[in-house]
C-alpha atoms as a PDB file:
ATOM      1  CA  UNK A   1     -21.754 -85.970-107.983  1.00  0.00           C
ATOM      2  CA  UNK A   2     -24.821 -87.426-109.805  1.00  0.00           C
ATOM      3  CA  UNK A   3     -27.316 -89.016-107.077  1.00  0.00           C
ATOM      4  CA  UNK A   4     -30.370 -89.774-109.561  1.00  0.00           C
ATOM      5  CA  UNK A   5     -31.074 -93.326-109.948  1.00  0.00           C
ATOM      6  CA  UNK A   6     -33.957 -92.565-112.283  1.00  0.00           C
ATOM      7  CA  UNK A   7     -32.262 -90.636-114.842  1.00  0.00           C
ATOM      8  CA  UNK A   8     -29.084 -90.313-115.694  1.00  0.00           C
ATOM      9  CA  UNK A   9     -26.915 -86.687-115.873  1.00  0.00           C
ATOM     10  CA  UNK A  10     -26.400 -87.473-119.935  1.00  0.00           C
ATOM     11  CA  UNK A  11     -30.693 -88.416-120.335  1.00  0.00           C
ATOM     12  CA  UNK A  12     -31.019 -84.550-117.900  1.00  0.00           C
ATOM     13  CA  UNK A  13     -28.620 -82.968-120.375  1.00  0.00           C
ATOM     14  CA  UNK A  14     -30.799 -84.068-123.540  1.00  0.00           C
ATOM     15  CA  UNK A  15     -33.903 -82.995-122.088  1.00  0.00           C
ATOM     16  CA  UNK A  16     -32.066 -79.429-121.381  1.00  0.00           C
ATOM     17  CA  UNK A  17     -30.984 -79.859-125.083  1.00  0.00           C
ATOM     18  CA  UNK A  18     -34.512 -80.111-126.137  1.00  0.00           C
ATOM     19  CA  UNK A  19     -35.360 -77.261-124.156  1.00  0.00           C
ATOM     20  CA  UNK A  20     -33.041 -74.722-125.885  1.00  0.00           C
ATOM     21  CA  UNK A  21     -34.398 -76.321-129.200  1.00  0.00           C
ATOM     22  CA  UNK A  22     -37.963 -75.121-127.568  1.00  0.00           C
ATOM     23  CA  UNK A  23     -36.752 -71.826-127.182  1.00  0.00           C
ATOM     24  CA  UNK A  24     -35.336 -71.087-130.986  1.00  0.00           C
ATOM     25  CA  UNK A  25     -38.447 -72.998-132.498  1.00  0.00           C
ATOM     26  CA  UNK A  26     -40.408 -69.931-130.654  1.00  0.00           C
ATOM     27  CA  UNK A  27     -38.013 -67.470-132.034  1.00  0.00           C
ATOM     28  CA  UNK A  28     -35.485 -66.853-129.282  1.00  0.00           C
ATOM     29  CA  UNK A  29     -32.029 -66.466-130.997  1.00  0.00           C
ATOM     30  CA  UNK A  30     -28.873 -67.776-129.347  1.00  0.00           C
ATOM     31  CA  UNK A  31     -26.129 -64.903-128.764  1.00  0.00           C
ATOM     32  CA  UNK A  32     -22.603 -65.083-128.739  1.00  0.00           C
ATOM     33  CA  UNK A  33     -21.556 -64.088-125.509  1.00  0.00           C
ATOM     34  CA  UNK A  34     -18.151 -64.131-123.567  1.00  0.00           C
ATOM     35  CA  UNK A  35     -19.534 -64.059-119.988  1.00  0.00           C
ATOM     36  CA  UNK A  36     -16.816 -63.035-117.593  1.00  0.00           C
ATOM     37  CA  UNK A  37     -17.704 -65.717-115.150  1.00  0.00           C
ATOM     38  CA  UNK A  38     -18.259 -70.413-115.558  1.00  0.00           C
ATOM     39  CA  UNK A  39     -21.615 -70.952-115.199  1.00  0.00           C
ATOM     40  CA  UNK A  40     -21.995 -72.649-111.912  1.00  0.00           C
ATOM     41  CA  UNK A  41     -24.940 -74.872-110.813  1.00  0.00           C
ATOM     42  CA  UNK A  42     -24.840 -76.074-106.848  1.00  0.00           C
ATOM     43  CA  UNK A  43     -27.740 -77.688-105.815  1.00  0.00           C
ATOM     44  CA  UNK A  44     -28.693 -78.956-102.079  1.00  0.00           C
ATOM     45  CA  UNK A  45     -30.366 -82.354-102.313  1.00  0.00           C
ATOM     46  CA  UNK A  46     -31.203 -83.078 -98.927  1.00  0.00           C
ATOM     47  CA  UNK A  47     -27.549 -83.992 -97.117  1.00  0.00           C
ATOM     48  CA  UNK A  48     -26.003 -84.357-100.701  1.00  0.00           C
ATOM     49  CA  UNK A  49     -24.757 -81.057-102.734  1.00  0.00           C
ATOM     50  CA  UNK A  50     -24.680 -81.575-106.581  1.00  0.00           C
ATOM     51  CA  UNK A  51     -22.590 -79.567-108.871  1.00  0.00           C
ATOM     52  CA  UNK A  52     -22.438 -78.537-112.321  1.00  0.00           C
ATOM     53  CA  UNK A  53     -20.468 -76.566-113.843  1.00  0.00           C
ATOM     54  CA  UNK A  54     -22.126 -75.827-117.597  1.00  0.00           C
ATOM     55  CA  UNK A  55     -21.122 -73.935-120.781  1.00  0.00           C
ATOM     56  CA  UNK A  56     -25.126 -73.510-121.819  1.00  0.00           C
ATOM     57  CA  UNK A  57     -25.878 -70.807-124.299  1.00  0.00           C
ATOM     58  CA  UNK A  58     -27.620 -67.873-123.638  1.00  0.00           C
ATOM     59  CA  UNK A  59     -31.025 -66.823-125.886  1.00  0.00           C
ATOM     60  CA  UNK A  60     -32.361 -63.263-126.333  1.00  0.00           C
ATOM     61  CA  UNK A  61     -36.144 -62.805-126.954  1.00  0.00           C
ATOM     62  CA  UNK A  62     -38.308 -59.987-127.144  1.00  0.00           C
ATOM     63  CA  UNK A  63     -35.195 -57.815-125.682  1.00  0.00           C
ATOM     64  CA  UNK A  64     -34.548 -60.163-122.965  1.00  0.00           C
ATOM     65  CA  UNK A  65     -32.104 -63.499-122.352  1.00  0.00           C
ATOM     66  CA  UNK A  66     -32.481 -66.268-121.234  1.00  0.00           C
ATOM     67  CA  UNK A  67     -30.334 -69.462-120.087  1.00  0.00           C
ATOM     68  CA  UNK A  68     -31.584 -73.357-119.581  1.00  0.00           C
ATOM     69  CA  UNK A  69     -30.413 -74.611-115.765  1.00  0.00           C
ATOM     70  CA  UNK A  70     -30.904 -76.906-113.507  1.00  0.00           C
ATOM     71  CA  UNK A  71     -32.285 -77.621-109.852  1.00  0.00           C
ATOM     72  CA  UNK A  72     -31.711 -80.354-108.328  1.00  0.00           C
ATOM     73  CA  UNK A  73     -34.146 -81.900-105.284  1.00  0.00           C
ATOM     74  CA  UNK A  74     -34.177 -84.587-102.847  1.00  0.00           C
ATOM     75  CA  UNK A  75     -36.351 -87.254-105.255  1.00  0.00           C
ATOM     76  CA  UNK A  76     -35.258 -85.732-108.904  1.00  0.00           C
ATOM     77  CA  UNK A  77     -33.914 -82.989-110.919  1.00  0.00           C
ATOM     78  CA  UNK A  78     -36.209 -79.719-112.519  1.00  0.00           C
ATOM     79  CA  UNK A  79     -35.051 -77.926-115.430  1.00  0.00           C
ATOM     80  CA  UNK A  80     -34.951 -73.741-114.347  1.00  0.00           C
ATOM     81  CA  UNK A  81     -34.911 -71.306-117.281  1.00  0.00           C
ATOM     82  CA  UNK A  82     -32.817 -67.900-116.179  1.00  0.00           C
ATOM     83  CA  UNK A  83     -34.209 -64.803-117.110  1.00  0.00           C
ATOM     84  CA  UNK A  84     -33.152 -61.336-117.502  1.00  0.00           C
ATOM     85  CA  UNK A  85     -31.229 -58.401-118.914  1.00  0.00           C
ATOM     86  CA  UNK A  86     -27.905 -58.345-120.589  1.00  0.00           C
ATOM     87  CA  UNK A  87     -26.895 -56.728-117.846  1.00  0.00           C
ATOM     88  CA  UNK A  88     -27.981 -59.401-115.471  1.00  0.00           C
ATOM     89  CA  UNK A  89     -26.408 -61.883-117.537  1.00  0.00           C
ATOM     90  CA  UNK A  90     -23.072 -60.288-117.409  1.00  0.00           C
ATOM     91  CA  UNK A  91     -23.391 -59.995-113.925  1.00  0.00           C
ATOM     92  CA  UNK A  92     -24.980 -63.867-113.360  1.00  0.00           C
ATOM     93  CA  UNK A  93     -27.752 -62.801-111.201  1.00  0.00           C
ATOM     94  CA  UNK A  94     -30.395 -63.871-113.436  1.00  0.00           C
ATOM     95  CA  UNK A  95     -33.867 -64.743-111.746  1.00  0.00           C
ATOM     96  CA  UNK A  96     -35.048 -68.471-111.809  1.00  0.00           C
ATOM     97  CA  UNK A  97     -38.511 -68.971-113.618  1.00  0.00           C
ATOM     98  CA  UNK A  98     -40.235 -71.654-111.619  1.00  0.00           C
ATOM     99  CA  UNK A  99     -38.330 -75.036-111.835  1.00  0.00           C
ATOM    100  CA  UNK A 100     -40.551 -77.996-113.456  1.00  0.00           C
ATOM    101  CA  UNK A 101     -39.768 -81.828-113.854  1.00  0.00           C
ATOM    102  CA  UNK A 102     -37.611 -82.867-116.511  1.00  0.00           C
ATOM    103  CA  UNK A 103     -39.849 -85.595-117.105  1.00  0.00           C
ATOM    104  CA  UNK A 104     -42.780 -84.152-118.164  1.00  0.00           C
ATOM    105  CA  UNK A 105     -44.513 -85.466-121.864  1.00  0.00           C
ATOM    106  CA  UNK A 106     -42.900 -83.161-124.667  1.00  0.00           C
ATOM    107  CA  UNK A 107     -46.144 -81.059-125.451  1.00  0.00           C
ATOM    108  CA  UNK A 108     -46.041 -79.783-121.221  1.00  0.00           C
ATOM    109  CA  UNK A 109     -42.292 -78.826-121.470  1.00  0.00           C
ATOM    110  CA  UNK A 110     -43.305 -77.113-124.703  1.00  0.00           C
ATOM    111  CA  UNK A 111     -46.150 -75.398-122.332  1.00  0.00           C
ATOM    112  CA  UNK A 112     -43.544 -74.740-119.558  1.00  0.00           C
ATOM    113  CA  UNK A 113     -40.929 -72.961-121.982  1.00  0.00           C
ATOM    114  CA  UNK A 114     -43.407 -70.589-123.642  1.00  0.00           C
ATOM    115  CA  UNK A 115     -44.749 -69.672-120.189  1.00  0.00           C
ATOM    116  CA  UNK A 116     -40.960 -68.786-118.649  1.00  0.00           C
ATOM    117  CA  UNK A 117     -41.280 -67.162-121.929  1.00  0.00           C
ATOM    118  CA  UNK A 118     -44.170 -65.456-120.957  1.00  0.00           C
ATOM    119  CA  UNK A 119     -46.200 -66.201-124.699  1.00  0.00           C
ATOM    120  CA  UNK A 120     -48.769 -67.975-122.591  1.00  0.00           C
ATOM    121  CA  UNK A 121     -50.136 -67.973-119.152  1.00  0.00           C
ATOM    122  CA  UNK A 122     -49.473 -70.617-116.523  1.00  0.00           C
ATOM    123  CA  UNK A 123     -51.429 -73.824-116.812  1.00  0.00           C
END
């Protein structure tokens, strides 16, 4: 179930899409994984649950992966990037970088992806 009247789940999905394009323009490098489990989103939006199940790609850089998700809250959605080793991956307990709005102007999500990155301090 999709609750957002001020996006909708295809406009989220783009801005996800961009995302991943963020991370190979820095030089992350998608990897062909078979993960052993579907990549799951549930989210609690106040009384409301919202899940997605995703077939994202997974990114290695500088000897660590990475995977765009999603969290979803009351008033809108945040974009989460995962983070961890390939073992973590395998195992889908990845830890969440801090979520930020979808919505941000394309030069801040640029900011926010090299910072869950970790090329550049928080702002």
């Amino acid at each position: 179930m999709w609750k957002y009247e001020c996006v909708t789940r295809q406009e989220f999905e783009a801005i996800k899409d961009k995302i991943e394009e963020f991370i190979v323009m820095l030089g992350g490098n998608e990897v062909s994984v078979d993960l052993p489990y579907e990549q799951k989103t549930v989210s609690y939006s106040g009384t409301d649950i919202i899940e997605s199940i995703s077939s994202r790609p997974a990114f290695e850089y500088n000897g660590q992966y990475y995977r765009v998700d999603e969290v979803c809250f009351p008033d809108k959605p945040f974009v989460v990037i995962e983070c961890g080793t390939y073992d973590e991956l395998m195992k889908n307990i990845m830890e969440d970088a801090d979520p930020f709005p979808y919505d941000l102007p394309e030069n801040e999500l640029l900011s926010e992806v090299k910072y869950s990155l970790g090329i550049e301090p928080p702002v």
